[in-house]
N, C-alpha and C. Protein backbone atom coordinates (compact mmCIF):
# COMPACT_ATOMS: atom_id res chain seq x y z
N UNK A 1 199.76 125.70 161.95
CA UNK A 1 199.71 126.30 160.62
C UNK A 1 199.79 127.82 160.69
N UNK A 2 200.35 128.33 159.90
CA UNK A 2 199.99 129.95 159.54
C UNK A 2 199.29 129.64 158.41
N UNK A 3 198.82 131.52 158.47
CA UNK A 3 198.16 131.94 157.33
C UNK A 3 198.69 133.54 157.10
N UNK A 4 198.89 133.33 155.60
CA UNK A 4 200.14 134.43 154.95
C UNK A 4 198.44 135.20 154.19
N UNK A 5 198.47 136.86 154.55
CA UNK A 5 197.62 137.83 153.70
C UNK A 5 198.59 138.96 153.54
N UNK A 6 198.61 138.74 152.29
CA UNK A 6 199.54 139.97 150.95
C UNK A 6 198.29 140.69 150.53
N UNK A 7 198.50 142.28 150.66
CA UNK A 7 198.10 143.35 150.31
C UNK A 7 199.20 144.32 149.54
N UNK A 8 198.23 145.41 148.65
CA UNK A 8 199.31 146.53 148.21
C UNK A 8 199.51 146.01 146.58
N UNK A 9 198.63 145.21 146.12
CA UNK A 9 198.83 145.21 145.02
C UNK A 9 197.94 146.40 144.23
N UNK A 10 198.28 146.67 142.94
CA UNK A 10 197.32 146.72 142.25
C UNK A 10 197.77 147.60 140.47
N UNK A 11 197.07 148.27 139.47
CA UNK A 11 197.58 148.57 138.60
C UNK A 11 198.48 149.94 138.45
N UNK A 12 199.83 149.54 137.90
CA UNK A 12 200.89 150.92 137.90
C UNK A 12 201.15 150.85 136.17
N UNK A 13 201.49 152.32 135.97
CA UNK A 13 202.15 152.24 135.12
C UNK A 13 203.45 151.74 135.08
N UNK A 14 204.28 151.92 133.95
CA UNK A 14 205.99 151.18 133.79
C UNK A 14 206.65 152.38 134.16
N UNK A 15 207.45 152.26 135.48
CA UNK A 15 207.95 152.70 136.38
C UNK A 15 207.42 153.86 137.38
N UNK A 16 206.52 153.11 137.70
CA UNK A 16 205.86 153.45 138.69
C UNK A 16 206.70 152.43 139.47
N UNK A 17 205.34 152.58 141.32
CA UNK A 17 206.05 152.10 142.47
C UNK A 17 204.90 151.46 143.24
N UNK A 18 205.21 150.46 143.88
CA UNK A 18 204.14 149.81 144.79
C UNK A 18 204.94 149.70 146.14
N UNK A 19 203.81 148.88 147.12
CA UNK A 19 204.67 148.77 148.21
C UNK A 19 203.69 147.36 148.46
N UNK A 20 204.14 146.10 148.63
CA UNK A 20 203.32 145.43 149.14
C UNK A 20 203.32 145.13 150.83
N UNK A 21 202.59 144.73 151.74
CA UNK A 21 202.71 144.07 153.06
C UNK A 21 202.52 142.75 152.90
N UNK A 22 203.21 142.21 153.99
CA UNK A 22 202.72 140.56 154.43
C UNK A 22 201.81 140.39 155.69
N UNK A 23 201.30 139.93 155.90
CA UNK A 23 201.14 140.07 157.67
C UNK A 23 200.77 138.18 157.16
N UNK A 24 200.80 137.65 158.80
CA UNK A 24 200.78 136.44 159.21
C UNK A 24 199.95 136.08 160.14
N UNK A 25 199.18 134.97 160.56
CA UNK A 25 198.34 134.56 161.84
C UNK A 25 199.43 134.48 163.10
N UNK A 26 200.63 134.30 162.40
CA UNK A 26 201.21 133.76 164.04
C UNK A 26 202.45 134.93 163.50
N UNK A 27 203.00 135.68 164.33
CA UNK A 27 204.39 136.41 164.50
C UNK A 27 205.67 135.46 164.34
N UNK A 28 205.67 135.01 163.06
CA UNK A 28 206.71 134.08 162.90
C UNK A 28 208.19 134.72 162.05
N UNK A 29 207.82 136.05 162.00
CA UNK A 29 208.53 136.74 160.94
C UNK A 29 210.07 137.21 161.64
N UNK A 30 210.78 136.64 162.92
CA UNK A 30 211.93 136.22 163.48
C UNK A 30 212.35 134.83 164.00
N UNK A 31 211.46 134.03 163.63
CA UNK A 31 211.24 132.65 163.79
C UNK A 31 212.34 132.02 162.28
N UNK A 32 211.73 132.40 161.47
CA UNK A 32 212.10 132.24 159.83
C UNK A 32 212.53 133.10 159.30
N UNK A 33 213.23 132.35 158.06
CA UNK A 33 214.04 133.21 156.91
C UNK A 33 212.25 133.47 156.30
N UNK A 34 212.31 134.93 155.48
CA UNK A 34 211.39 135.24 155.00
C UNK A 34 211.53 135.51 153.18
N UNK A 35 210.48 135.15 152.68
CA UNK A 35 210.56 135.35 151.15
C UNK A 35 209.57 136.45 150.84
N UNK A 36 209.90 137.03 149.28
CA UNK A 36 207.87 137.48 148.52
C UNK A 36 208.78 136.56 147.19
N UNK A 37 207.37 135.99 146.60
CA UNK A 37 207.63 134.83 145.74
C UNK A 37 206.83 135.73 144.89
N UNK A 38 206.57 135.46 143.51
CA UNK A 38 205.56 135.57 142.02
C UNK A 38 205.26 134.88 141.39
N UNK A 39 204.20 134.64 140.66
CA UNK A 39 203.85 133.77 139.95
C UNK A 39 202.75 134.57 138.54
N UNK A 40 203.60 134.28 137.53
CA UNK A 40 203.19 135.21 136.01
C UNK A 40 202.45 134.54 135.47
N UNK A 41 201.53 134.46 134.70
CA UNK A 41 200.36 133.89 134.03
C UNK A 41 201.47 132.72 133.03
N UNK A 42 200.97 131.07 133.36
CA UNK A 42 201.80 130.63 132.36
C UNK A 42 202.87 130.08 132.66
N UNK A 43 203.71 131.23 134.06
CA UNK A 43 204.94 130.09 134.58
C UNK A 43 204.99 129.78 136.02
N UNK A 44 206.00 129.24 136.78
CA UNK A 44 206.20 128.78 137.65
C UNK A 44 206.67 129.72 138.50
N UNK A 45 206.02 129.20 139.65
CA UNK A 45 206.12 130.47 140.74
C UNK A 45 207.74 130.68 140.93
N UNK A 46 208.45 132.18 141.29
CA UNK A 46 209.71 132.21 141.48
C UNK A 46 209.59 133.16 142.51
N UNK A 47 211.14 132.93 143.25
CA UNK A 47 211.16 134.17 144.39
C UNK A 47 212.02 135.18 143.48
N UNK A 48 211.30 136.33 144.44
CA UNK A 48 212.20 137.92 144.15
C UNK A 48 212.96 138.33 145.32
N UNK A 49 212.93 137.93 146.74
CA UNK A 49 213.22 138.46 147.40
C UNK A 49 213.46 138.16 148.79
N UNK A 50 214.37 137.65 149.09
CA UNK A 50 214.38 137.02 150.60
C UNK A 50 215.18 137.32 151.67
N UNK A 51 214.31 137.73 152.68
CA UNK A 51 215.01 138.33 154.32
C UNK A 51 215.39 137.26 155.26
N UNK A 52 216.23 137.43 155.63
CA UNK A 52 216.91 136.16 156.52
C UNK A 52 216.99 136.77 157.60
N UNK A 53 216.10 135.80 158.92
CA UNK A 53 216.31 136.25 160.14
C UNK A 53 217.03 137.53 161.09
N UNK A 54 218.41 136.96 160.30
CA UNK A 54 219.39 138.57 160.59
C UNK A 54 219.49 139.52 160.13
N UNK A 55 218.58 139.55 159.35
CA UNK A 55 218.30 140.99 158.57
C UNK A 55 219.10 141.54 157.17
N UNK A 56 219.75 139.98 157.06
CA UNK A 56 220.31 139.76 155.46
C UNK A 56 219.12 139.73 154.58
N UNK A 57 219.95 140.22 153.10
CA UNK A 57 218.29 140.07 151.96
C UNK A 57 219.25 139.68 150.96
N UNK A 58 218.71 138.97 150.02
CA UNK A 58 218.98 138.89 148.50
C UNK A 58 218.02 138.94 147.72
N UNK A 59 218.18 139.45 145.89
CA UNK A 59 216.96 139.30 145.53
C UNK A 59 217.43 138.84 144.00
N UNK A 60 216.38 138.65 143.47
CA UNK A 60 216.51 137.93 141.93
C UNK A 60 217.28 138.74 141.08
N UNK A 61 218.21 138.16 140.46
CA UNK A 61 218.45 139.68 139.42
C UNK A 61 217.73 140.44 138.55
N UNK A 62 216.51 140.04 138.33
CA UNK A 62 215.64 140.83 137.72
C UNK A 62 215.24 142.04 138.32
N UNK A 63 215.31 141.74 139.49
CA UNK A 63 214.81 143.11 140.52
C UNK A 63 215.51 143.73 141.08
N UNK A 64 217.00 142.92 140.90
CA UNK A 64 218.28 143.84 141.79
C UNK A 64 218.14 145.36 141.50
N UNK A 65 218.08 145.95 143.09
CA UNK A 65 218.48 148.00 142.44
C UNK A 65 216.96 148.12 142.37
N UNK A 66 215.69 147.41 142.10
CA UNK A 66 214.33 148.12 142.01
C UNK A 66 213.58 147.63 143.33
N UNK A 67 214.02 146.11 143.68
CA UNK A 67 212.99 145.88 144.89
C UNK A 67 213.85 145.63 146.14
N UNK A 68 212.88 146.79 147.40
CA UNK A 68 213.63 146.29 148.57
C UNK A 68 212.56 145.47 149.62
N UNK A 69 213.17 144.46 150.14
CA UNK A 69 212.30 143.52 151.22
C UNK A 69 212.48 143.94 152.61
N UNK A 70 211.78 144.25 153.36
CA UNK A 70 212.00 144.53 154.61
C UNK A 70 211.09 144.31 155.80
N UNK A 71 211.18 143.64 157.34
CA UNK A 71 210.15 143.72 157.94
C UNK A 71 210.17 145.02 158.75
N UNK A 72 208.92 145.58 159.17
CA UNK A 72 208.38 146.54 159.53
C UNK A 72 209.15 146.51 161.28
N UNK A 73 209.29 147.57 162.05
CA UNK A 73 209.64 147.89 163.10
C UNK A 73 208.86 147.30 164.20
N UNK A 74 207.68 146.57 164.40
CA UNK A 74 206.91 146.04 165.54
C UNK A 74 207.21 144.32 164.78
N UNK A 75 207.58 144.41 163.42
CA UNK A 75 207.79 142.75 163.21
C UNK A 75 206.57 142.23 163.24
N UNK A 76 206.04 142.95 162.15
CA UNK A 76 204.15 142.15 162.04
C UNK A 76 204.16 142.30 161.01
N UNK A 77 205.09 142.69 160.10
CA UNK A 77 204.72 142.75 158.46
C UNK A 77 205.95 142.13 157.85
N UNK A 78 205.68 141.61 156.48
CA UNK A 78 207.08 141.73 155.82
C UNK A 78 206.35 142.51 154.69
N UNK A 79 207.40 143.90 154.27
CA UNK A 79 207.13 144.47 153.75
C UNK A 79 208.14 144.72 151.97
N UNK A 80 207.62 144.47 150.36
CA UNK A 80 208.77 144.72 149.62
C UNK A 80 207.68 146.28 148.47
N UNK A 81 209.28 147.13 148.86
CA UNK A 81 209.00 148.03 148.09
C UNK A 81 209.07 147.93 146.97
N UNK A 82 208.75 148.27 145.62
CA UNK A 82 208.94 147.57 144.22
C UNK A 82 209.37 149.37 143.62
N UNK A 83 210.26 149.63 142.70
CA UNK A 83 210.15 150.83 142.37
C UNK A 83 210.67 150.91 140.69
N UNK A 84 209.78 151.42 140.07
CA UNK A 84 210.60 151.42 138.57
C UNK A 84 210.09 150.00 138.18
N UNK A 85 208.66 149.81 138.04
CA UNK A 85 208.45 148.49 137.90
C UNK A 85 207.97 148.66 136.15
N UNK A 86 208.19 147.15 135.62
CA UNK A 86 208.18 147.09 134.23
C UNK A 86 207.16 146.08 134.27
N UNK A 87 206.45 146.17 132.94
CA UNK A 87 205.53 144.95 132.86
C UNK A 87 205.66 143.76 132.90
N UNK A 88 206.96 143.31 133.06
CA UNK A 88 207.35 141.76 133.27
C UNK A 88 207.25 141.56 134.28
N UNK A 89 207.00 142.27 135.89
CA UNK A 89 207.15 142.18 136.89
C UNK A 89 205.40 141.90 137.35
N UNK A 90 204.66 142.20 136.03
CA UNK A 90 203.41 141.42 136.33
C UNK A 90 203.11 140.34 136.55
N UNK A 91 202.59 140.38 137.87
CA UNK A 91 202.50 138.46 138.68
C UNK A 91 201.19 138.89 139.59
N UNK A 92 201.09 137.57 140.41
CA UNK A 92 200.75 137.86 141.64
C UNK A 92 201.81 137.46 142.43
N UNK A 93 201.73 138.02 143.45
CA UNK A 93 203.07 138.06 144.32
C UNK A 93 202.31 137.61 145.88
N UNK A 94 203.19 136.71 146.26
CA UNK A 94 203.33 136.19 147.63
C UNK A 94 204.21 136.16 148.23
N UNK A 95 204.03 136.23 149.99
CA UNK A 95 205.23 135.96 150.64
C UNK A 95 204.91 134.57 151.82
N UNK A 96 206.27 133.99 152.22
CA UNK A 96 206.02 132.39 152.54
C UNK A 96 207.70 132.81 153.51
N UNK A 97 207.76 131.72 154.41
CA UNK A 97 209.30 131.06 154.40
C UNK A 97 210.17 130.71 153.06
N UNK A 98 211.13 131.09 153.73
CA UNK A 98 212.41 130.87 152.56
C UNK A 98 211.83 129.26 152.18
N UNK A 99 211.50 128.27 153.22
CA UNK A 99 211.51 127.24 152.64
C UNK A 99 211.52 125.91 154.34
N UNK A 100 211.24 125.27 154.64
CA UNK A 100 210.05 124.52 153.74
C UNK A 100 208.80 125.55 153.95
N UNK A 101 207.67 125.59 153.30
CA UNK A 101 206.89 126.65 153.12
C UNK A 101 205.09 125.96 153.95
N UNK A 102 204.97 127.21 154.48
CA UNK A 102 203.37 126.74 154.73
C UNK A 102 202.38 127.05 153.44
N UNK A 103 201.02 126.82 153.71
CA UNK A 103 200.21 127.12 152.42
C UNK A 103 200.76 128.46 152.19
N UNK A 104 200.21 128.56 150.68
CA UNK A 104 200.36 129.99 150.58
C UNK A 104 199.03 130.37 150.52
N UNK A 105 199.01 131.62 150.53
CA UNK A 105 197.79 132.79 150.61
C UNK A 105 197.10 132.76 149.43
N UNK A 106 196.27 133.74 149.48
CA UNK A 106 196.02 134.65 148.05
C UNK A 106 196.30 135.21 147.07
N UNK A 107 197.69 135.46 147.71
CA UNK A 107 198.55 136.67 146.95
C UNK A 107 197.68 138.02 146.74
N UNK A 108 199.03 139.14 145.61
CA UNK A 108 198.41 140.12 145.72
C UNK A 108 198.40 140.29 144.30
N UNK A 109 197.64 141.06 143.53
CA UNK A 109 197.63 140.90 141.61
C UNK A 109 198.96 142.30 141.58
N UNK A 110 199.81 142.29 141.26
CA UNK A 110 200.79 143.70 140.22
C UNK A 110 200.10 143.25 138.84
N UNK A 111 199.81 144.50 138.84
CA UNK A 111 199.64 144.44 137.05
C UNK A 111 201.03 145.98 136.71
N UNK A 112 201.22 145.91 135.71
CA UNK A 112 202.62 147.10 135.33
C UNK A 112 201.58 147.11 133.24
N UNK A 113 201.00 148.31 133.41
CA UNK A 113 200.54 148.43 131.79
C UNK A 113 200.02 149.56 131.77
N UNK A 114 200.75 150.29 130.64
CA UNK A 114 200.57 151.80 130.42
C UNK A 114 198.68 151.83 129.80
């Protein structure tokens, strides 16, 4: 099993900037395609953002141009920058495998409210 801990949340104004981390129990973050997922009060969790082994990314179009996903240089974090964030982007946010997925974590709270 892993275990996924998301940090770096917390309250911004609308367009402001966060940065969240991932870190993991096991260094699996070249093992797997990597995600950060959200989940908004009310709906179903969705991804924003996913790093693929080779260092490919795609991300939701909601976030295209504001969020970048990236793992860190020692490969102990997955890290997504959020920039120009709007209050719809209020979730808690997790990161997992692209898929099939271990538990997820805690997540981290974004709140975006002037």
């Amino acid at each position: 099993q892993v275990q996924f801990v998301e940090s770096g949340g917390g309250l911004v104004q609308p367009g402001g900037s966060l940065r969240l981390s991932c870190a993991a129990s096991r260094n699996i973050f070249m093992i797997y395609d990597m995600a950060w997922y959200r989940q908004a009060p009310g709906k179903q969790r969705e991804i924003v953002a996913g790093l693929t082994r080779g260092g490919g990314t795609n991300y939701a179009d909601s976030v295209q141009g504001r969020f970048n996903i990236s793992r860190d240089n020692a490969r102990t974090t997955i890290d997504l920058e959020m920039r120009n964030l709007k209050p719809e982007d209020t979730a808690v946010y997790y990161c997992n495998t692209g898929g099939p997925h271990y538990a997820w974590g805690q997540g981290t709270q974004v709140t975006v409210s002037s």
